[in-house]
Protein backbone atom coordinates (compact mmCIF):
# COMPACT_ATOMS: atom_id res chain seq x y z
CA UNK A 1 239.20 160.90 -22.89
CA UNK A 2 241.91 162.63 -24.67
CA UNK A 3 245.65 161.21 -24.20
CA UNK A 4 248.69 162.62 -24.49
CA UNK A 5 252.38 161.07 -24.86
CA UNK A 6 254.64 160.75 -21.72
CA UNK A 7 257.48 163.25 -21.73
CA UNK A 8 261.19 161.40 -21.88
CA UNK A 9 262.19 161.64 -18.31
CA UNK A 10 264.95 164.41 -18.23
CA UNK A 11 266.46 166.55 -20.31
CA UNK A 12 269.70 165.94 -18.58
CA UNK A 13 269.11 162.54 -19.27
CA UNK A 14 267.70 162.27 -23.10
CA UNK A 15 271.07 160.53 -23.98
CA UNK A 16 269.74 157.47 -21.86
CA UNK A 17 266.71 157.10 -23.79
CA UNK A 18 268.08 158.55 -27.14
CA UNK A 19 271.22 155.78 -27.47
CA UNK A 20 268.95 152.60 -26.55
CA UNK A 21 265.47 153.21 -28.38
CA UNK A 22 264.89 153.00 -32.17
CA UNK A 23 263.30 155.73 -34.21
CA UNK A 24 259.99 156.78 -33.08
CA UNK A 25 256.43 156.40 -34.82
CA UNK A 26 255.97 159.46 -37.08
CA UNK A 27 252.64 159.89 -35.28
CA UNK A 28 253.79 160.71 -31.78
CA UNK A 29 256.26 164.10 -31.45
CA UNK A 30 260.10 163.41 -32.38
CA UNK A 31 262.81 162.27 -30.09
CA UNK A 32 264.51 165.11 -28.21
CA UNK A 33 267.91 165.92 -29.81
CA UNK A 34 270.83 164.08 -28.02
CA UNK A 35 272.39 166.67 -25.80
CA UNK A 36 276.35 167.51 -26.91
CA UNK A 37 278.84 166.58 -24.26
CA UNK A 38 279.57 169.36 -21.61
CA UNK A 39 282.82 170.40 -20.07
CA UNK A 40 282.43 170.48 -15.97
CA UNK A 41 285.40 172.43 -14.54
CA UNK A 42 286.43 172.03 -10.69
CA UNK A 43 289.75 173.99 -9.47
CA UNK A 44 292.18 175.09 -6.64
CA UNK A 45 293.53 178.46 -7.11
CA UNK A 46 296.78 180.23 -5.82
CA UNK A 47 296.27 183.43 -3.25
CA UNK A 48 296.30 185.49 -6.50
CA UNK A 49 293.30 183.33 -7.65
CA UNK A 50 295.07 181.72 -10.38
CA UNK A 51 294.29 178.21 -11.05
CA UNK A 52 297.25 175.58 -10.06
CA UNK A 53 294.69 172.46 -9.95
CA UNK A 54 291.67 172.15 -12.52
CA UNK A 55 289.69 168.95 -12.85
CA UNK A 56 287.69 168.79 -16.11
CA UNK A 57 284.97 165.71 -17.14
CA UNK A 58 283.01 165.64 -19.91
CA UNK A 59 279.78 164.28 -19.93
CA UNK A 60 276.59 164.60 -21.16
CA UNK A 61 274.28 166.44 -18.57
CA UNK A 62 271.97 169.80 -19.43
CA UNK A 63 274.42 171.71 -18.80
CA UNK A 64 278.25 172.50 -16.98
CA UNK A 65 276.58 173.76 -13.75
CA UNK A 66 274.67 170.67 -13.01
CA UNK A 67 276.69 167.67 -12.16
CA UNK A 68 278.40 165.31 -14.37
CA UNK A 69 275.95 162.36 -15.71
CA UNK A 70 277.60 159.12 -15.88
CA UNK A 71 275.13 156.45 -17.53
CA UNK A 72 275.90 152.94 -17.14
CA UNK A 73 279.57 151.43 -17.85
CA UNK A 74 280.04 154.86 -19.82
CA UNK A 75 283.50 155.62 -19.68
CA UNK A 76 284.21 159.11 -18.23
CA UNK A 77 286.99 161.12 -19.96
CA UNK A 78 288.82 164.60 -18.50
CA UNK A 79 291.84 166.08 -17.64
CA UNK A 80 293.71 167.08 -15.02
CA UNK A 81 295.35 170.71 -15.54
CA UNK A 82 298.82 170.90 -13.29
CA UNK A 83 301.00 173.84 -12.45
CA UNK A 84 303.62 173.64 -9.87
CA UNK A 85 302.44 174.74 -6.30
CA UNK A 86 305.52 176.85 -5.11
CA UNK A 87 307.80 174.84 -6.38
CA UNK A 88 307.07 171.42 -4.88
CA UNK A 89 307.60 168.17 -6.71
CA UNK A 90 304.80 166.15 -6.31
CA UNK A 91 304.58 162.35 -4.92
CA UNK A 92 302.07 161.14 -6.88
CA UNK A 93 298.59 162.42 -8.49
CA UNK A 94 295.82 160.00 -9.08
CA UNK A 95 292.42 160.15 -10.07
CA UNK A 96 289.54 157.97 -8.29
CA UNK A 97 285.93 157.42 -9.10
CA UNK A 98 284.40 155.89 -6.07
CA UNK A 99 280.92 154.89 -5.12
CA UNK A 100 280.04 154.91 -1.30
CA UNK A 101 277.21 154.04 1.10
CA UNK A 102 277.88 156.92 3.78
CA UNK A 103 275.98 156.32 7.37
CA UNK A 104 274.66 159.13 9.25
CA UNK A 105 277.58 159.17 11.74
CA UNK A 106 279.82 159.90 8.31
CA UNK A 107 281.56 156.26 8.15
CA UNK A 108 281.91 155.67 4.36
CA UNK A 109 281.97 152.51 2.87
CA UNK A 110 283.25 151.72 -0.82
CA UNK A 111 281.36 148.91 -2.92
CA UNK A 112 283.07 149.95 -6.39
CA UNK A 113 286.11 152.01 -7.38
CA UNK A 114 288.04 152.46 -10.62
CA UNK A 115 291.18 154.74 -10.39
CA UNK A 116 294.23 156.09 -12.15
CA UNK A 117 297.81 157.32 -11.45
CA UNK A 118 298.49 160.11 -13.91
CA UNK A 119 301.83 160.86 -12.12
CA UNK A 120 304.03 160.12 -12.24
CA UNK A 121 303.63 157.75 -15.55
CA UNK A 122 303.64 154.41 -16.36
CA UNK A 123 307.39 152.62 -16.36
CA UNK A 124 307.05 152.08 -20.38
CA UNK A 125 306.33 155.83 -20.60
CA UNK A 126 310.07 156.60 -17.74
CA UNK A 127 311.38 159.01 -20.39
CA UNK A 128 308.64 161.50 -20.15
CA UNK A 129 308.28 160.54 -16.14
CA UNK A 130 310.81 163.68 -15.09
CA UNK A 131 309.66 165.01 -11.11
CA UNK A 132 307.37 168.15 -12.06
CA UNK A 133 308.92 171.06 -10.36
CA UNK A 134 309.67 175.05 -10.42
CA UNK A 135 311.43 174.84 -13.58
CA UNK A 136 308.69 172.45 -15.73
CA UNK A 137 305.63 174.27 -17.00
CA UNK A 138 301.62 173.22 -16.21
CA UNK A 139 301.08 169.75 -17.79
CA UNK A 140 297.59 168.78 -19.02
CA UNK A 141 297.13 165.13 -18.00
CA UNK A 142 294.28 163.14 -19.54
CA UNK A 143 292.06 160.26 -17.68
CA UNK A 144 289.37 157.38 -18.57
CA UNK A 145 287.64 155.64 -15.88
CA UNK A 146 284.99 153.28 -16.17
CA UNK A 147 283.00 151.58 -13.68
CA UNK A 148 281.35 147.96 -13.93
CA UNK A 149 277.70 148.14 -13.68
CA UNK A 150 277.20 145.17 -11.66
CA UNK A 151 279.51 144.12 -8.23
CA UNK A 152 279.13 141.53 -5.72
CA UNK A 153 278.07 142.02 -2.30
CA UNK A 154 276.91 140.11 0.07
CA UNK A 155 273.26 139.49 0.34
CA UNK A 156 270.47 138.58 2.98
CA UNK A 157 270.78 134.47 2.98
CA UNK A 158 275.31 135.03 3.89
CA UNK A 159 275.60 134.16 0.09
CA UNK A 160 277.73 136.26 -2.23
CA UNK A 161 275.67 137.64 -5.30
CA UNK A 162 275.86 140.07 -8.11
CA UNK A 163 274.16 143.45 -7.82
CA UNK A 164 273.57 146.24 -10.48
CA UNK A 165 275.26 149.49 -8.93
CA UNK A 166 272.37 151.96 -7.76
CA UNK A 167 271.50 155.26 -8.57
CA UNK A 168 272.82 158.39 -5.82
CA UNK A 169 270.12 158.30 -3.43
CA UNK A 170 270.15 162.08 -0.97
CA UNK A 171 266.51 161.41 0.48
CA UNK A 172 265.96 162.61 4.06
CA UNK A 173 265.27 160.49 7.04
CA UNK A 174 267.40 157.36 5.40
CA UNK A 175 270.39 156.06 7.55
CA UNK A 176 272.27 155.56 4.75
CA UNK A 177 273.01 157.58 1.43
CA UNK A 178 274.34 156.67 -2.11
CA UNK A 179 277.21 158.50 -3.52
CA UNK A 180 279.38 158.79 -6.47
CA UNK A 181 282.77 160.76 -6.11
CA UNK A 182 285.29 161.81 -8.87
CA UNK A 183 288.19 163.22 -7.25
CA UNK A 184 292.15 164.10 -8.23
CA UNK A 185 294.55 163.91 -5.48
CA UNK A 186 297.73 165.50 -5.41
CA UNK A 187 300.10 163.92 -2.72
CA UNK A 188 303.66 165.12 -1.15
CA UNK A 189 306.16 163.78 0.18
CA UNK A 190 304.56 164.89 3.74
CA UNK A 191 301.04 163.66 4.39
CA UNK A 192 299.94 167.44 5.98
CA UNK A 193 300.13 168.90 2.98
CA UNK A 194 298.11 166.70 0.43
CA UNK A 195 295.74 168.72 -1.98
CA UNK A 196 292.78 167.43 -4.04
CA UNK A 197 289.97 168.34 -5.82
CA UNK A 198 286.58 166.72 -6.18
CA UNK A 199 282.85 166.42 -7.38
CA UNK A 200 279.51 164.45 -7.00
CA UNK A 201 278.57 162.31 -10.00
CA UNK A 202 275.09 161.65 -11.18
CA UNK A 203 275.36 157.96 -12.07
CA UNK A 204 272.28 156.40 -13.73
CA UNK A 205 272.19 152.47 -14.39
CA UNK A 206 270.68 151.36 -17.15
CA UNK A 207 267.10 149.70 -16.40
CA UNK A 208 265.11 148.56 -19.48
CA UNK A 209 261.85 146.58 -19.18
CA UNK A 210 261.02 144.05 -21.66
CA UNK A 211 258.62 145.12 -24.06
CA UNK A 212 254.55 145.19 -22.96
CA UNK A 213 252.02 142.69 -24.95
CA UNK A 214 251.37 143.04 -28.56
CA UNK A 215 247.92 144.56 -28.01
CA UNK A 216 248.98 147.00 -25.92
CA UNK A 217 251.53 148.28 -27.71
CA UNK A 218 249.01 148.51 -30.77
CA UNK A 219 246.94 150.55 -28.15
CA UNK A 220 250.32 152.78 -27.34
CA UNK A 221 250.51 152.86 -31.62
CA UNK A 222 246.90 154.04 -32.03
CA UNK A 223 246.85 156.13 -29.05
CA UNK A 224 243.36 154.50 -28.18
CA UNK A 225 242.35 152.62 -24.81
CA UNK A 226 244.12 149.59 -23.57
CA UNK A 227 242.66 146.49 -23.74
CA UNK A 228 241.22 145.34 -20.38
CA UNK A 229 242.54 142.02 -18.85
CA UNK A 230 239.92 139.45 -20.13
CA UNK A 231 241.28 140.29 -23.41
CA UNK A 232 244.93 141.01 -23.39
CA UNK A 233 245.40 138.33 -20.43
CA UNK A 234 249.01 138.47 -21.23
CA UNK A 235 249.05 142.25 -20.89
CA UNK A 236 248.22 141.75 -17.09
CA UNK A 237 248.92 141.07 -13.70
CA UNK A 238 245.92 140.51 -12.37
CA UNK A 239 245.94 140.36 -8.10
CA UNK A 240 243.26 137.86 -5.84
CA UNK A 241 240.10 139.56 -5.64
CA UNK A 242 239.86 141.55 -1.86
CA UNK A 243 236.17 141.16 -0.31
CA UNK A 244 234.91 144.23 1.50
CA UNK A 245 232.22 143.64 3.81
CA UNK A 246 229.86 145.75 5.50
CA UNK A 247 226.74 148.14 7.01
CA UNK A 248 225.52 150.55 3.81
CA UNK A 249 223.33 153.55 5.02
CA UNK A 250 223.23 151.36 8.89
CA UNK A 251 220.44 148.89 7.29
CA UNK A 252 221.68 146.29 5.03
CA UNK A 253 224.56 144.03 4.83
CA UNK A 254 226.75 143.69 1.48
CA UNK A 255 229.95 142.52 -0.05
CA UNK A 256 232.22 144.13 -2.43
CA UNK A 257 234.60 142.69 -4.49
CA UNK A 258 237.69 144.29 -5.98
CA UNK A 259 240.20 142.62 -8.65
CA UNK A 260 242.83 144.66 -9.08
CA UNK A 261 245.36 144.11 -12.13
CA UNK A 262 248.65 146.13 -12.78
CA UNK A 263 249.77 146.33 -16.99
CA UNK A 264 252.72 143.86 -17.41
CA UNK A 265 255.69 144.09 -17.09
CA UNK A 266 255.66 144.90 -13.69
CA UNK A 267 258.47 147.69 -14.56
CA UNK A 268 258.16 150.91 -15.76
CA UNK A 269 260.19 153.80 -16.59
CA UNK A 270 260.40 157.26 -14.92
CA UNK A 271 258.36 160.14 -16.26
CA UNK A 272 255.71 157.58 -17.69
CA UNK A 273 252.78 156.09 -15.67
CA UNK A 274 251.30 152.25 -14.37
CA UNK A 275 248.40 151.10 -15.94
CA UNK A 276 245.91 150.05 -13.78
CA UNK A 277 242.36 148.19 -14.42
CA UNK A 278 239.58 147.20 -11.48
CA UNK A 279 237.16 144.96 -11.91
CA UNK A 280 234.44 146.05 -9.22
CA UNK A 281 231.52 143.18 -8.05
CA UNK A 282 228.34 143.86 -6.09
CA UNK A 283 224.69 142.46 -6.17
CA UNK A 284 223.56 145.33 -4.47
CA UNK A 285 223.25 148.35 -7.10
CA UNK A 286 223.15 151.19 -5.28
CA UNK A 287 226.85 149.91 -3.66
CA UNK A 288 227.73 148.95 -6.38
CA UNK A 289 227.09 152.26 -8.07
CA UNK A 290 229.37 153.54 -4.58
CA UNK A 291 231.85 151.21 -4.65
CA UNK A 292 232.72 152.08 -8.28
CA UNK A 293 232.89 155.86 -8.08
CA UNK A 294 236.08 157.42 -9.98
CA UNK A 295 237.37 159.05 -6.25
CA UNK A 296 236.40 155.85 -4.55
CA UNK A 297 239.29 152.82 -4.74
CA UNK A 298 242.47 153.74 -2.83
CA UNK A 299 245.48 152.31 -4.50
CA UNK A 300 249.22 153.85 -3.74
CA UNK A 301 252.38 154.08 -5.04
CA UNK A 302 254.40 153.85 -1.96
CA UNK A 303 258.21 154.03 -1.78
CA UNK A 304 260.24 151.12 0.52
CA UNK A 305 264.11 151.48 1.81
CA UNK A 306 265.69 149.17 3.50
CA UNK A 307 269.10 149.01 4.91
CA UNK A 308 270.48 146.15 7.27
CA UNK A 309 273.75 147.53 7.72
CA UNK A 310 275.04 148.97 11.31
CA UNK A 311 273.96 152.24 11.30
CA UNK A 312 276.55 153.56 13.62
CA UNK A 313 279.30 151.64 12.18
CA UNK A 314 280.40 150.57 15.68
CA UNK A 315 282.18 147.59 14.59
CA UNK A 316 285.05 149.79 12.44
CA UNK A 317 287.90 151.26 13.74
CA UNK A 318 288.55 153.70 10.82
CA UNK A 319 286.00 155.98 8.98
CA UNK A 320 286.55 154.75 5.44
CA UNK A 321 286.49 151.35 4.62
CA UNK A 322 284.77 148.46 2.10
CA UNK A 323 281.28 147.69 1.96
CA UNK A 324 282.73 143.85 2.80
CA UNK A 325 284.05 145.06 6.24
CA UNK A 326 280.18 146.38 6.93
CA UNK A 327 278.97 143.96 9.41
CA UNK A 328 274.91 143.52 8.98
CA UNK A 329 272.51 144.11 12.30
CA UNK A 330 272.57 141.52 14.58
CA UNK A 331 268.79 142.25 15.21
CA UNK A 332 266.32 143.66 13.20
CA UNK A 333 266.16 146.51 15.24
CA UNK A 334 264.92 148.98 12.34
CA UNK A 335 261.91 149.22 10.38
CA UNK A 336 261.82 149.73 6.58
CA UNK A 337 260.82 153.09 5.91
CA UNK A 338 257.92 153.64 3.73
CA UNK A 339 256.45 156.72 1.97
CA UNK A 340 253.77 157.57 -0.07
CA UNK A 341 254.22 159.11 -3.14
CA UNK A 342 250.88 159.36 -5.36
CA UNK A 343 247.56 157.79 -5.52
CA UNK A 344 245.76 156.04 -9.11
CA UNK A 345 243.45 158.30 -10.99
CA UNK A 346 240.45 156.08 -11.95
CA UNK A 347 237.59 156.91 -14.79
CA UNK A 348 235.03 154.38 -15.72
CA UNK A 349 234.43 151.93 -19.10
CA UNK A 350 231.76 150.06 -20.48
CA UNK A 351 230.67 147.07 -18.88
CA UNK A 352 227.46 145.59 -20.04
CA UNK A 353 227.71 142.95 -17.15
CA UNK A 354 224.95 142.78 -14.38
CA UNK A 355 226.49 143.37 -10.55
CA UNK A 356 230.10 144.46 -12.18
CA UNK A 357 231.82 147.98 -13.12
CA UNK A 358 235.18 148.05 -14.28
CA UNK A 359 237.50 151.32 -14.18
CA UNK A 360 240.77 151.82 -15.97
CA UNK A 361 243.08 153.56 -14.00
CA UNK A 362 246.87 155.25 -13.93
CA UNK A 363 249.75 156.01 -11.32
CA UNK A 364 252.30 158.92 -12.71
CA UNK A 365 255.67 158.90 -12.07
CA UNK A 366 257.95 161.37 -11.23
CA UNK A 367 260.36 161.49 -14.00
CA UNK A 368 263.20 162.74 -11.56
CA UNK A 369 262.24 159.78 -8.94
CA UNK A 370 264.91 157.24 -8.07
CA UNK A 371 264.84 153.58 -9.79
CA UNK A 372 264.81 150.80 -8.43
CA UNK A 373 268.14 149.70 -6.21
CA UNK A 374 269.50 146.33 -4.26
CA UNK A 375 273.07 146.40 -3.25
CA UNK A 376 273.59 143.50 -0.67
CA UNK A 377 271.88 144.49 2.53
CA UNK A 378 270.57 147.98 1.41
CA UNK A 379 267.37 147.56 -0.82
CA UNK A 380 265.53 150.87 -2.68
CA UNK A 381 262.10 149.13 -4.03
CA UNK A 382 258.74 150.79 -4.96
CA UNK A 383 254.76 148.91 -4.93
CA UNK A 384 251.08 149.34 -5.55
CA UNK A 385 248.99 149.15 -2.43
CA UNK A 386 245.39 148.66 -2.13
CA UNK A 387 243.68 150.13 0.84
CA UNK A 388 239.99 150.17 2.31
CA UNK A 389 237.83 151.97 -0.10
CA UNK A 390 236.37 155.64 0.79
CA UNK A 391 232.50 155.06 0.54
CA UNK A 392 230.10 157.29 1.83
CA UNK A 393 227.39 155.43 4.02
CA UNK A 394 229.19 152.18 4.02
CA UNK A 395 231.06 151.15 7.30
CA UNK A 396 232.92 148.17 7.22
CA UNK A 397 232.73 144.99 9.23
CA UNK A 398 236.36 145.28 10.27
CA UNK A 399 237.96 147.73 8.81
CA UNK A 400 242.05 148.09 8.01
CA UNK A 401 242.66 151.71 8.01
CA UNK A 402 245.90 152.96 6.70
CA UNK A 403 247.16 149.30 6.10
CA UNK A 404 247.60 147.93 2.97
CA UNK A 405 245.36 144.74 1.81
CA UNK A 406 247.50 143.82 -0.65
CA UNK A 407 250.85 145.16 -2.18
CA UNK A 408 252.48 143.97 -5.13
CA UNK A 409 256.34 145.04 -5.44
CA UNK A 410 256.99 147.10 -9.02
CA UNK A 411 260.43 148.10 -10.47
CA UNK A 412 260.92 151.72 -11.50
CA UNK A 413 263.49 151.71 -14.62
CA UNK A 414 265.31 154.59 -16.54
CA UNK A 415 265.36 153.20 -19.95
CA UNK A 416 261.66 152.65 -22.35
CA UNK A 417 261.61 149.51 -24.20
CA UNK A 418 261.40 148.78 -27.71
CA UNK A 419 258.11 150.01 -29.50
CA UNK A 420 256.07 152.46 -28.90
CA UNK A 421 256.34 155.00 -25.67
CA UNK A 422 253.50 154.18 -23.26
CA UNK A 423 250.59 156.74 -23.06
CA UNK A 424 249.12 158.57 -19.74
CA UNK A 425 245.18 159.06 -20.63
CA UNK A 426 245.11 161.31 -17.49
CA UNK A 427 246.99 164.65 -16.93
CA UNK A 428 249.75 164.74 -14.39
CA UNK A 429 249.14 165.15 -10.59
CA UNK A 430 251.60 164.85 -8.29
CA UNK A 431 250.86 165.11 -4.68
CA UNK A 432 253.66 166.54 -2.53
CA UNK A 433 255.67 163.24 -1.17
CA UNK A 434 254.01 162.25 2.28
CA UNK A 435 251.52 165.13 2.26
CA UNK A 436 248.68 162.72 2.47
CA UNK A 437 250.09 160.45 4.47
CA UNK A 438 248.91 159.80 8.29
CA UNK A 439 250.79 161.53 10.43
CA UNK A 440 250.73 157.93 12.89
CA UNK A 441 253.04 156.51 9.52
CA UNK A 442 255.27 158.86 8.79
CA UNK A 443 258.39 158.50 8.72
CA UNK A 444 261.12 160.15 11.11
CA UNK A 445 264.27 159.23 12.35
CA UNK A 446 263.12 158.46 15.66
CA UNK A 447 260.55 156.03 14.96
CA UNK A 448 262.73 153.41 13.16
CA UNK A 449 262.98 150.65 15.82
CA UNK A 450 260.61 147.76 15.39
CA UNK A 451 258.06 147.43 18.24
CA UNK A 452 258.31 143.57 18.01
CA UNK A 453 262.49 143.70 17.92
CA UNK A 454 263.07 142.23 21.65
CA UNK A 455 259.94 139.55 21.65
């Protein structure tokens, strides 16, 4: 089967790839030019539409209209453009860049900030520190903010521990969402008539996995088939073999056996795939034959968020305040909620064993998907499940339909590692998110609460 190299995951986010990886094999296409920084431009305007307040960030998204990319502990530079506002003298103007978990009853909650007052100036700089009023022109008043990429929270056991801060996450049905916020804000002397201006940032952590096993990478290098498990052991994470029993055709009894192994590391970047291999076992041929059929296994990528923070945010009196003050549940009175995202495409390969099959398989990944987050109580994670196989004629002995067998839990990162890029040997196809999904498991925000939550 032909192959063909994984696409970098964005082009709005090239510069992620671009400033970690080394030069690329001559063989495979060249790296993607490093997009130029951008100028995003944010304003409040007078009644005659003139501009009094501008906020401008460079950074190094596709383009000004989307918004600004922050990668890592990247420092984010701009300027804030000034005039007078009939006249007034302001308080103060600072400059925040904030990252908040935000319930669905609005209560916002900080877990990292880094700010800056641009006015008035710093004691050492007094001279220049004159109150900006009708008589001084527009001042253009530069910024740098930085944010840590890790921060402590508090995590499940009551102990305090240090998390890498996640990526934005908007998805629908989730009590909670992650946001980044770069704002200016202009104050008064009066608190009625404070001003600011503000904008979303993309923030992307930095998420490399360590590099795959020689052999495969020499696969990767040759752009020929990876070496199966019993002989790249290293390159593998090989699950405990699930035993299907059953009825084939209503007359005879047999048992299949599936070993299913995921490529090592069990991370992997957006926009490339998961390697899969399945080693298939029957002494009955004609299941066997069955049981090893390319649209036959059922193994998912599946999507997990969890959040055990007070939805409501009952226990605050104010509707901003630190992810500290966030009081966890005091019962587990929601479910995690789970989605489906794609299924493994499987194709067979030699096997010159009697009663066995084996089939090399692949899981795509969006390259715009969300990596992998944990931020105290509020967990974004990702797995492979293996369900009951689809087999014409064969019913099983007790059967587990639309549960998992076995799950394994697999980190989705936004940086490749050293080497070479892995390859997909299958073409792309994404299946709209939940479309194939039981309607008994999806999820809603009405079917949250756990059915076991007062036993």
């Amino acid at each position: 089967m032909s192959s063909f190299v994984v696409i970098s995951p964005s082009s709005s986010e090239n510069a992620l790839h671009e400033e970690v990886l080394p030069a690329y094999l001559s063989s495979h296409p060249p790296p993607t030019p490093q997009p130029q920084l951008v100028t995003h431009s944010y304003s409040l305007t007078h009644k005659d539409g003139r501009a009094w307040l501008k906020l401008r960030i460079q950074s190094k998204a596709a383009s000004s209209d989307q918004l600004p990319i922050v990668i890592g502990d990247q420092t984010v530079h701009g300027t804030v453009d000034f005039e007078p506002k009939d006249g007034a003298s302001p308080k103060a103007i600072v400059v925040t860049l904030v990252g908040e978990l935000i319930s669905e009853t609005n209560m916002r909650f900080s877990f990292v900030e880094d700010f800056q007052q641009l006015w008035p100036e710093a004691q050492d700089n007094a001279p220049s520190a004159a109150p900006i009023g009708k008589h001084s022109t527009s001042r253009v008043l530069p910024f740098a903010l930085r944010l840590p990429q890790t921060v402590d929270a508090l995590a499940e056991d009551n102990s305090t521990k240090s998390f890498k801060l996640p990526a934005p996450d908007f998805a629908r049905f989730r009590r909670y969402t992650v946001v980044y916020t770069l704002r200016v804000k202009v104050k008064y002397s009066s608190i009625f008539s404070t001003n600011h201006v503000s904008t979303c940032v993309n923030y992307m952590p930095v998420i490399q996995p360590s590099s795959p096993s020689v052999l495969r990478q020499d696969a990767y290098a040759l752009q020929a088939p990876l070496p199966p498990p019993d002989v790249d052991p290293e390159g593998w994470h090989s699950l405990p073999s699930v035993t299907f029993e059953g009825k084939l055709f209503g007359d005879r009894m047999i048992a299949i056996h599936y070993t299913l192994s995921l490529a090592a590391p069990l991370t992997y970047v957006r926009g490339s795939v998961i390697p899969l291999h399945l080693l298939v076992e029957c002494s009955d041929t004609h299941g066997l034959d069955l049981a090893s059929g390319p649209s036959t296994p059922l193994v998912r990528f599946r999507r997990i968020s969890h959040i055990n923070y007070d939805a409501g945010g009952a226990n605050m009196p104010a509707t901003q305040a630190k992810l500290s003050d966030l009081k966890p549940m005091p019962m587990t009175a929601f479910q995690d909620l789970v989605d489906w995202l794609n299924t493994a495409t499987w194709w067979s390969t030699p096997c010159e064993k009697s009663g066995v099959r084996m089939l090399q398989g692949e899981i795509h990944i969006r390259k715009n998907l969300r990596p992998s987050a944990h931020l105290g109580l509020y967990k974004l994670s990702y797995d492979v499940a293996l369900f009951d196989p689809v087999i014409p004629g064969f019913v099983l002995t007790i059967g587990q339909k639309n549960k998992a067998l076995q799950s394994v839990e697999v980190e989705v990162a936004t940086v490749y590692p050293s080497g070479p890029r892995p390859i997909a040997y299958s073409p792309p196809s994404y299946e709209e998110e939940n479309a194939n999904q039981p309607v008994e498991t999806r999820n809603t925000r009405f079917n949250h609460f756990s059915k076991n939550m007062f036993l």
